[in-house]
Protein backbone atom coordinates (compact mmCIF):
# COMPACT_ATOMS: atom_id res chain seq x y z
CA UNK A 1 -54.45 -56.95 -29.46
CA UNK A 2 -52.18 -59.76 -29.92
CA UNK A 3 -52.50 -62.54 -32.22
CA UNK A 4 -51.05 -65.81 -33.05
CA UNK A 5 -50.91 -67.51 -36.11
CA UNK A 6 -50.46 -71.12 -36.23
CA UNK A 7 -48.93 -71.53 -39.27
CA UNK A 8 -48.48 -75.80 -39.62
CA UNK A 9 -48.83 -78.95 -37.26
CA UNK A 10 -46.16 -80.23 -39.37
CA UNK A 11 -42.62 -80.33 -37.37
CA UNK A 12 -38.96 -81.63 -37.60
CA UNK A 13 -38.49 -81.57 -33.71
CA UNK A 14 -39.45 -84.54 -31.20
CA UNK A 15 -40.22 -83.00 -28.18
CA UNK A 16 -41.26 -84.82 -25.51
CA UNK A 17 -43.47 -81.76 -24.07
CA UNK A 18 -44.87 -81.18 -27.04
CA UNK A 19 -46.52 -83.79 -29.50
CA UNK A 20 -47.89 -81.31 -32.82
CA UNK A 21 -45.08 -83.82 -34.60
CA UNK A 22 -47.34 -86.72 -34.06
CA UNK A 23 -50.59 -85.06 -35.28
CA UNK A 24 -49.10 -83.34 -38.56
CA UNK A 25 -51.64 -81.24 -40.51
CA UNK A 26 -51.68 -81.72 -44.78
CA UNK A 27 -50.40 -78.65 -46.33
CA UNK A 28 -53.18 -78.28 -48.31
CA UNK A 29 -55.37 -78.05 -45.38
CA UNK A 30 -53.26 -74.91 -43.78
CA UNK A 31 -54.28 -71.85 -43.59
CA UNK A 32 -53.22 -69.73 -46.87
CA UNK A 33 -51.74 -66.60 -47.65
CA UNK A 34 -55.31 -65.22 -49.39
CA UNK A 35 -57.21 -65.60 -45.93
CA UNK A 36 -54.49 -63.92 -44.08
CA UNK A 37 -54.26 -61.72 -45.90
CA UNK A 38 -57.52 -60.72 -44.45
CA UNK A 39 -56.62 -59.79 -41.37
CA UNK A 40 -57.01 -55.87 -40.46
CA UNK A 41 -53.76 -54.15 -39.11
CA UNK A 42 -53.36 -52.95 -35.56
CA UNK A 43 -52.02 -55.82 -33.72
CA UNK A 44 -49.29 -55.35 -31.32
CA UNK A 45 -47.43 -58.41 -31.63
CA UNK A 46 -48.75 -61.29 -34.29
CA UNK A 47 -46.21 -64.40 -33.97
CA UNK A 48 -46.07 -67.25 -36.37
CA UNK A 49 -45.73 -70.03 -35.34
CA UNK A 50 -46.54 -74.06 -35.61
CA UNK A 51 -45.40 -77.05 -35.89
CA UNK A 52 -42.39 -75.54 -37.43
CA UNK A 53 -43.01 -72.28 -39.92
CA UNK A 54 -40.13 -72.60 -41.64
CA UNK A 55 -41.68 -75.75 -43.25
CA UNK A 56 -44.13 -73.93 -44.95
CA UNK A 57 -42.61 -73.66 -48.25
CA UNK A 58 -45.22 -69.85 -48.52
CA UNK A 59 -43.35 -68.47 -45.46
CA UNK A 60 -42.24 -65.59 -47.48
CA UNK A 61 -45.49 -64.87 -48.50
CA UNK A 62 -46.85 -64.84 -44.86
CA UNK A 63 -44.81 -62.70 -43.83
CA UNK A 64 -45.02 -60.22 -46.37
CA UNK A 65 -48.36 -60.02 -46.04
CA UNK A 66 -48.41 -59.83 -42.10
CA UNK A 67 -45.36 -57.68 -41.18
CA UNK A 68 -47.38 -54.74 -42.38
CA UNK A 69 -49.87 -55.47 -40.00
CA UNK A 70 -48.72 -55.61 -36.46
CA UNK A 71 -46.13 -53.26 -34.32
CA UNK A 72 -44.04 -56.46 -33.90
CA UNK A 73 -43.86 -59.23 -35.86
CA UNK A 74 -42.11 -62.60 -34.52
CA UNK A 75 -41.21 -65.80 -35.53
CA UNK A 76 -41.08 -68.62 -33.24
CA UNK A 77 -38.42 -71.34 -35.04
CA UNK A 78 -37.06 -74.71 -33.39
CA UNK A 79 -33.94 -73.45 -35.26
CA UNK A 80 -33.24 -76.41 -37.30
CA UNK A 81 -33.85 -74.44 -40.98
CA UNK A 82 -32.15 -71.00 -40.22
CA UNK A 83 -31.17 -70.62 -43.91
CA UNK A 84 -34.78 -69.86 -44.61
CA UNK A 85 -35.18 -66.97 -42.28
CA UNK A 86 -32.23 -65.21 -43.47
CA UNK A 87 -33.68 -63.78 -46.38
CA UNK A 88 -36.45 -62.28 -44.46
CA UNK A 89 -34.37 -61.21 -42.09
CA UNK A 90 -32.76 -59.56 -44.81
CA UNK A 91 -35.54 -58.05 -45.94
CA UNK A 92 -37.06 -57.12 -42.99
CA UNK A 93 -34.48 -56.95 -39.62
CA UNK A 94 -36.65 -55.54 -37.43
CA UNK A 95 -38.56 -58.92 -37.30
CA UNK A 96 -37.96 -60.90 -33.83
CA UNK A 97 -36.83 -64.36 -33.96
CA UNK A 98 -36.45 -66.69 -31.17
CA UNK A 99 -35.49 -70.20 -31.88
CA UNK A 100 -35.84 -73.17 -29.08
CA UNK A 101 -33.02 -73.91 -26.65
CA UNK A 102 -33.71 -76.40 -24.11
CA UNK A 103 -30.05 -76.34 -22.70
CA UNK A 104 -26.56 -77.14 -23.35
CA UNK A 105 -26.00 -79.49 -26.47
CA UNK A 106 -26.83 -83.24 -24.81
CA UNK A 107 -29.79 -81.85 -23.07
CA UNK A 108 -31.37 -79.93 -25.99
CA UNK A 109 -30.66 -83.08 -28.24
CA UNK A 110 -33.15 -85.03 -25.63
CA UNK A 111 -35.63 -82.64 -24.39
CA UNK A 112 -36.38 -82.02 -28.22
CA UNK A 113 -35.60 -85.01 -29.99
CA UNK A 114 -33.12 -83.13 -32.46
CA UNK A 115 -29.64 -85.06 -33.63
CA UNK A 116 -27.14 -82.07 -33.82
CA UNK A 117 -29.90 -79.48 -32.86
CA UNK A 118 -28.33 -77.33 -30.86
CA UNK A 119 -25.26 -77.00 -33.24
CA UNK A 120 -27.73 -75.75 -35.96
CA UNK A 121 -29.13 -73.69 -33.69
CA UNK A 122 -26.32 -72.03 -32.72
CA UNK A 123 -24.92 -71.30 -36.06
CA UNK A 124 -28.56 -70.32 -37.36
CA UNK A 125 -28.38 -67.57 -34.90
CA UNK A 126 -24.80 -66.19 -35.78
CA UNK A 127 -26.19 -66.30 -39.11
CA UNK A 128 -29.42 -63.89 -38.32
CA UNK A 129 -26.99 -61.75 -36.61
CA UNK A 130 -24.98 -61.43 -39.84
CA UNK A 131 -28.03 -60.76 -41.99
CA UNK A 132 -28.75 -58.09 -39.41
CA UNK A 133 -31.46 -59.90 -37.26
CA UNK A 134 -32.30 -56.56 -34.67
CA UNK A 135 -34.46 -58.81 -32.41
CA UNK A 136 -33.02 -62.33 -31.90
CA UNK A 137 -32.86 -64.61 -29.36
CA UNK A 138 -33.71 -68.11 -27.53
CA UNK A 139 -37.04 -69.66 -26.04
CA UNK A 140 -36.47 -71.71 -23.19
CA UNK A 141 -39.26 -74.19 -21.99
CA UNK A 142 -38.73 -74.85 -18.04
CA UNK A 143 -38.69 -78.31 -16.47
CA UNK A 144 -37.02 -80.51 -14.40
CA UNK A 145 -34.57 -81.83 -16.64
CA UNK A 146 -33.31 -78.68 -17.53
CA UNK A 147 -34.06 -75.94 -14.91
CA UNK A 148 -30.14 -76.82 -13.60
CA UNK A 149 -29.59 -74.75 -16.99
CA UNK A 150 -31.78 -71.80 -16.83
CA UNK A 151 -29.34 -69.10 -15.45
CA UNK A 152 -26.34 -70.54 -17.43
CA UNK A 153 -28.25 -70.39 -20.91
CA UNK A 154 -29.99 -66.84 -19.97
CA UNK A 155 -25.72 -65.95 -19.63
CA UNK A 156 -25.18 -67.30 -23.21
CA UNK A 157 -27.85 -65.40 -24.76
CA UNK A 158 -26.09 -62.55 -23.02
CA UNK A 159 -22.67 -62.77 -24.50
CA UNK A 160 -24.11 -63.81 -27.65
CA UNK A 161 -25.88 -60.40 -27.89
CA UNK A 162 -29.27 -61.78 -28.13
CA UNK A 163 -32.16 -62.63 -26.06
CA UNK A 164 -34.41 -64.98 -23.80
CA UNK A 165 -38.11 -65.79 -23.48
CA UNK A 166 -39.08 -68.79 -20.94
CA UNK A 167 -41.96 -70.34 -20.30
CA UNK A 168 -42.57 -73.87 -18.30
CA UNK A 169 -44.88 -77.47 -18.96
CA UNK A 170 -47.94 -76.14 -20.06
CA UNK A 171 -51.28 -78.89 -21.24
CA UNK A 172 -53.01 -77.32 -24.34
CA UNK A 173 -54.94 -78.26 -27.41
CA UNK A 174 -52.13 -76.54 -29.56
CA UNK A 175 -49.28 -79.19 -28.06
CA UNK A 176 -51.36 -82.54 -28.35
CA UNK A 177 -50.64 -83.09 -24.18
CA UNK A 178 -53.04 -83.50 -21.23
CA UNK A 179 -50.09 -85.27 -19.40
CA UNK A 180 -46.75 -82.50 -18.78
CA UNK A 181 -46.34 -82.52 -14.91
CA UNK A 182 -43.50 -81.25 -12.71
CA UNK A 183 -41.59 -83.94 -11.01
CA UNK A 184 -40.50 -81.67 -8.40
CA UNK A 185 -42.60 -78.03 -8.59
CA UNK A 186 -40.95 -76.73 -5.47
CA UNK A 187 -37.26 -77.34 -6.78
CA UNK A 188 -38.06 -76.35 -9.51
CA UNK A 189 -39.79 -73.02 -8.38
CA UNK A 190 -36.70 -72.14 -6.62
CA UNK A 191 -34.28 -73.08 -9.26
CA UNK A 192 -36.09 -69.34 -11.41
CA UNK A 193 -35.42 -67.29 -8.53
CA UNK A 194 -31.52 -67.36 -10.11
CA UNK A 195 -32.95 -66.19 -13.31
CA UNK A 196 -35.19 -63.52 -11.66
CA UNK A 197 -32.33 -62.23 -10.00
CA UNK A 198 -30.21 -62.30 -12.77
CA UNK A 199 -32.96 -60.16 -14.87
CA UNK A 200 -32.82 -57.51 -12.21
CA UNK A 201 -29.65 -57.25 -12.57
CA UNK A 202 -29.43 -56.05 -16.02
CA UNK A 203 -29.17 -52.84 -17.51
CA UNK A 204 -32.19 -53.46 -19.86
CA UNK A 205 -35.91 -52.74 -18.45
CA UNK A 206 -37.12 -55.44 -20.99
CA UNK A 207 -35.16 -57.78 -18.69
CA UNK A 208 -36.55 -56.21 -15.70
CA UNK A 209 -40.04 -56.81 -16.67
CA UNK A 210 -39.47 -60.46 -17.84
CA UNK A 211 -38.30 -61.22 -14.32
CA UNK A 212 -41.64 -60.12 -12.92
CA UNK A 213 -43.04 -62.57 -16.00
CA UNK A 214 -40.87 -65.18 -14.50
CA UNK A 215 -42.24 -64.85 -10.86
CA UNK A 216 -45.79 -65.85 -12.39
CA UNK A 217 -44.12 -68.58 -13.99
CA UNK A 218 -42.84 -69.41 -10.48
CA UNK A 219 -46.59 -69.08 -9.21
CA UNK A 220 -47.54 -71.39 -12.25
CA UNK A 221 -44.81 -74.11 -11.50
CA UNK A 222 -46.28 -74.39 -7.67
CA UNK A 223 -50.07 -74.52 -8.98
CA UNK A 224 -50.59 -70.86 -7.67
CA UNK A 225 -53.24 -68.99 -8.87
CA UNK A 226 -52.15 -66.32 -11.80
CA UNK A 227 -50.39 -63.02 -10.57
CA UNK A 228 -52.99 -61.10 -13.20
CA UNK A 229 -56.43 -62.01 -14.76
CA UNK A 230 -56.52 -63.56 -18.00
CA UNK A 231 -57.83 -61.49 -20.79
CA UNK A 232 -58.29 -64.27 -23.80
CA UNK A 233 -60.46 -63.56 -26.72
CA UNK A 234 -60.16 -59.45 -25.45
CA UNK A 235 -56.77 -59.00 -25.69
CA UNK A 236 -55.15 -61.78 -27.64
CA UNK A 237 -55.97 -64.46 -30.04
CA UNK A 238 -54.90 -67.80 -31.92
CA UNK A 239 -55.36 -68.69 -35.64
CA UNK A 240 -54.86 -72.57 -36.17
CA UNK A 241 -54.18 -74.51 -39.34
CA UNK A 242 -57.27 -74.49 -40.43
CA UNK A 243 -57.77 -71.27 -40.05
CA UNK A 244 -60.16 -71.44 -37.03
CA UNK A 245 -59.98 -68.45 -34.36
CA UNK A 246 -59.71 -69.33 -30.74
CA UNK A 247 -59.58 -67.24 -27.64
CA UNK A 248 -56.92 -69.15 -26.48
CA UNK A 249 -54.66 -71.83 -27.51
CA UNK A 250 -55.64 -74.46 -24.19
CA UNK A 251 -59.47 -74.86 -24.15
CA UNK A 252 -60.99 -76.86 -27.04
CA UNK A 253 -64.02 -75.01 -26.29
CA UNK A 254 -63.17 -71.74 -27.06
CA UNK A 255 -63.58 -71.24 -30.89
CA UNK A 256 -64.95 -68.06 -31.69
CA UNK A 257 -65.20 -68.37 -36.09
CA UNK A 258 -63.03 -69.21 -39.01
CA UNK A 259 -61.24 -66.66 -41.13
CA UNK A 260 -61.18 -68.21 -44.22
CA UNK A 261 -65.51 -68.10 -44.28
CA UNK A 262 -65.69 -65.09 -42.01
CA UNK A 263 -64.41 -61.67 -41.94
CA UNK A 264 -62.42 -60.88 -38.76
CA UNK A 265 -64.87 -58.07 -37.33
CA UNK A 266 -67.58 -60.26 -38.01
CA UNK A 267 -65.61 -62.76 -35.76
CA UNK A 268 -64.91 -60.65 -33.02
CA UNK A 269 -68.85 -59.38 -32.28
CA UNK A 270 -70.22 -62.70 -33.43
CA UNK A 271 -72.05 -64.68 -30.41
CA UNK A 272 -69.65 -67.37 -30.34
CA UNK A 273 -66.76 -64.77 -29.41
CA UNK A 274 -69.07 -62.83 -26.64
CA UNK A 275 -69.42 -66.94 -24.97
CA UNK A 276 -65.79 -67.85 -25.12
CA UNK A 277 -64.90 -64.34 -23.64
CA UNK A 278 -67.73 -65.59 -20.65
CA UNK A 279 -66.04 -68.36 -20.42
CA UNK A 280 -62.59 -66.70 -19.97
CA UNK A 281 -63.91 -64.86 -17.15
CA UNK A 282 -64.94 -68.30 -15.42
CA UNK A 283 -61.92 -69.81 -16.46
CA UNK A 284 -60.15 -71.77 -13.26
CA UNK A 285 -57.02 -73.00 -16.25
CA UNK A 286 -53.62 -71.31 -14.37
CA UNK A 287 -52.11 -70.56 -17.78
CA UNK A 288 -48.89 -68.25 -17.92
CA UNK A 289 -47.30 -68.31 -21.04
CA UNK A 290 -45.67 -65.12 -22.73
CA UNK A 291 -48.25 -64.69 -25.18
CA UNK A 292 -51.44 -64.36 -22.48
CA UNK A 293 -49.25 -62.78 -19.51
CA UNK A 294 -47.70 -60.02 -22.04
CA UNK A 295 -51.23 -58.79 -22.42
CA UNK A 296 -52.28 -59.39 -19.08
CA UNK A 297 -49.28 -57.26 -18.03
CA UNK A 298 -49.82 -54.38 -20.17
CA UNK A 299 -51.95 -51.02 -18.55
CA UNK A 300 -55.75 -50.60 -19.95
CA UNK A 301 -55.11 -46.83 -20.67
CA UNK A 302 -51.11 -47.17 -22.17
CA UNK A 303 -50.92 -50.29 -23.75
CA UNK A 304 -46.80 -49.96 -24.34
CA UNK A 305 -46.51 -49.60 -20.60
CA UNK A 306 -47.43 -51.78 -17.42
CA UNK A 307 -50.18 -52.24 -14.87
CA UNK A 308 -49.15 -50.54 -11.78
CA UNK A 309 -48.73 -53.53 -10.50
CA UNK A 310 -45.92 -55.80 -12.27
CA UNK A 311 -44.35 -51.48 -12.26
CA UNK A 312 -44.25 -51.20 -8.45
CA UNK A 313 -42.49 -55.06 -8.35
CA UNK A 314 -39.86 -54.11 -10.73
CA UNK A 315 -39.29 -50.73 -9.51
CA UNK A 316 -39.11 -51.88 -5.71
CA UNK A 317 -37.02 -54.93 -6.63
CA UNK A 318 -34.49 -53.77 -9.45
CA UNK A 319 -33.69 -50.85 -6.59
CA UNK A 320 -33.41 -53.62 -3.74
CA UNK A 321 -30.80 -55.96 -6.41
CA UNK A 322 -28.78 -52.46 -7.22
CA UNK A 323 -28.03 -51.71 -3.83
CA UNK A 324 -26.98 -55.50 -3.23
CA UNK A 325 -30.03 -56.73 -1.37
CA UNK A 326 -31.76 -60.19 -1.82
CA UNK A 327 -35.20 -60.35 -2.99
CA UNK A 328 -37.27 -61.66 -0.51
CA UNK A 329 -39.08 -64.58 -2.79
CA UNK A 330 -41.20 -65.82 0.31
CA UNK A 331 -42.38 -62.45 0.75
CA UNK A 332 -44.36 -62.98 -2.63
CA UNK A 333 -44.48 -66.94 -3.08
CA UNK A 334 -46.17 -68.94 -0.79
CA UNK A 335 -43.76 -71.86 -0.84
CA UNK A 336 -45.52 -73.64 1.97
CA UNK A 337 -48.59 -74.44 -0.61
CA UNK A 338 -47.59 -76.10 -3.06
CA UNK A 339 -50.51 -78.09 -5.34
CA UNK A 340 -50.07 -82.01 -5.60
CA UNK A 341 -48.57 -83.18 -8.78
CA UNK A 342 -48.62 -86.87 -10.61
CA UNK A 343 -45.89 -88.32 -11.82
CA UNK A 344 -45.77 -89.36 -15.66
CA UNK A 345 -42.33 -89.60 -16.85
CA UNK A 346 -41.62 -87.51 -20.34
CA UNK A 347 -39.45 -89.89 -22.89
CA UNK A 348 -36.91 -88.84 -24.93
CA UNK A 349 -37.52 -89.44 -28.62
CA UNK A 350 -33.66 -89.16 -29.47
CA UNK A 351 -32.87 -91.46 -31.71
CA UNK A 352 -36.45 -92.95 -32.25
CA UNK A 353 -37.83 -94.02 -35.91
CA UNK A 354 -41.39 -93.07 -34.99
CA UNK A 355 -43.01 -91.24 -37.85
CA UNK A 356 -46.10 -89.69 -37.37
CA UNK A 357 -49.23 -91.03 -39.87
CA UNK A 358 -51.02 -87.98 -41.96
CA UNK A 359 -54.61 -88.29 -41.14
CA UNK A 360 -56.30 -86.17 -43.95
CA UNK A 361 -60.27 -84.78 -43.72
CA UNK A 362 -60.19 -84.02 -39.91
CA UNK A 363 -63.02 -81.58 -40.92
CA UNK A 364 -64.47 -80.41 -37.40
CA UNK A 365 -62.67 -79.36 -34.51
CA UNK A 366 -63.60 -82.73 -32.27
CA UNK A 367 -61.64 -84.60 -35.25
CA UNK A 368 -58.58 -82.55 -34.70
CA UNK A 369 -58.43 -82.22 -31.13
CA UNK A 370 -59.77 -85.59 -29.85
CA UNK A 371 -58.17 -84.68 -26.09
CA UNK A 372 -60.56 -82.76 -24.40
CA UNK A 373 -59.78 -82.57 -20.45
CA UNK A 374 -56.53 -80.11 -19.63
CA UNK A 375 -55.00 -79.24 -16.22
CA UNK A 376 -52.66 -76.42 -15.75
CA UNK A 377 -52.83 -75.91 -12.41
């Protein structure tokens, strides 16, 4: 199983996809080292994340009581306090980093609301590299202002020695939004094939199988149905600030217990787990971000290998790229259906004073997620 702990709402970034920085939790409020510590081991891969982790002044802590827990251990960073991941990644280099890239240096700036982001960024990840990072790289959060960039930044991360996760516009509880639309889904559908392609073409498998990640993300962007069933509250799981467990990190309506009253088995076969999970089943949300199509992806008798499906793709396509052949995109999209789309423009917070009020005592779920309808489709 995979879990994700949501460490803080608190966050230095502006993004305009993302609005956690305008509903910051109080740090007193977050959930603590003691109730994580709770947690059994076995996961496959527990990521914290926020908000912004490295604001959590306890990060340490976390993570020394998590990394013996889990197969893989990540940290998912907007990159803007590297010097306090390079002690843990000192300590431990087998953790995997990735910190948020939205593009070259103007377009990172905007998409994120970051003065001199991507500098930091950039010279945060030399310096994981020089405490020995083994598992670094860059997240990259497709849309139409920066899908121009996809292939180009994928190439950095290449000559840099590191790597790159994507994943596109997404409407969720965890990111305060009920309003990220494409402008343009089919351009920008067509714009990941170059990534896809690029994937194939490298000598790593890993790479390989992210391109068959990135033709559901394809599927996503044109309001496709998912390429593989979701499997939330079964085979992953998300821990928020206040230490609530949810099947998934979209539907306000999936809370299945809190760790800091409830033991985590208890959690798992309690009734409120067995409803979300019938829920999931019912579930028309087309959600395809790395943390639900990893699992989704994974075989039901190996877990560290695929489905025979996403196996057969890669296999039939990485042979097809070798031998210089095209991949025939149409053969799997269906370009010709592509789902309506509104258009609400995304602002740039660049530059902007706004500072986000601390609303303390949001003591039931309804307080702290007031939005309540969500479209990913």
């Amino acid at each position: 199983m995979d879990l994700t702990v949501i460490s803080t709402y608190r966050c230095n970034s502006r993004c305009q996809m993302c609005y956690i920085w305008k509903n910051p939790t109080d740090q007193k409020e977050e959930v603590s080292v003691e109730t994580l510590a709770k947690l059994p081991g076995g996961f496959d891969n527990l990521n914290v994340s926020g908000g912004e982790p490295t604001l959590r002044r306890d990060l340490a802590d976390i993570i020394d009581v998590l990394y013996p827990k889990a197969r893989i251990l990540e940290i998912s960073s907007n990159g803007l306090h590297p010097e306090k991941l390079v002690p843990i990644i000192k300590k431990y280099p087998k953790i995997k980093v990735r910190f948020s890239v939205e593009g070259d240096e103007a377009t990172n700036n905007a998409i994120r609301g970051e003065k001199d982001g991507y500098a930091t960024k950039m010279a945060g990840m030399r310096a994981l590299q020089e405490a020995g990072g083994e598992d670094l790289g860059f997240a990259f959060v497709i849309q139409d202002e920066n899908v121009d960039q996809l292939v180009r930044v994928y190439e950095m991360a290449r000559q840099m020695g590191v790597e790159l996760s994507t994943s596109t516009l997404h409407n969720a509880w965890q990111f305060y939004k009920n309003d990220n639309y494409f402008y343009d889904r089919k351009t920008v559908a067509r714009k990941v094939e170059g990534l896809i392609t690029s994937q194939l073409s490298s000598k790593q498998p890993k790479n390989w199988f992210r391109a068959y990640l990135n033709l559901g993300l394809i599927e996503k962007i044109l309001g496709h149905e998912r390429l593989i069933t979701c499997t939330a509250g079964s085979d992953f799981a998300f821990i928020d600030p206040w230490s609530d467990v949810w099947s998934c990190n979209v539907r306000s309506d999936l809370l299945m217990g809190n760790l800091a009253r409830q033991s985590w088995a208890d959690i798992m076969a309690s009734p409120e787990a067995q409803i979300a999970r019938q829920k999931v089943h019912a579930c028309k949300q087309n959600c395809w971000m790395v943390t639900t199509a990893r699992t989704a992806m994974r075989s039901n008798i190996i877990p560290q290998l695929p489905k025979m499906g996403p196996l057969m793709w890669v296999l039939q396509n990485k042979l097809k790229v070798s031998m210089g052949g095209h991949i025939a995109f149409d053969r799997y999209i269906d370009y010709s259906h592509v789902e309506p789309t509104p258009h609400v423009q995304r602002t740039s917070f660049l530059g902007q004073k706004a500072k986000a009020p601390l609303v303390r005592g949001r003591n039931t779920p309804e307080t702290r997620y007031p939005l309540k309808s969500f479209e990913n489709n």
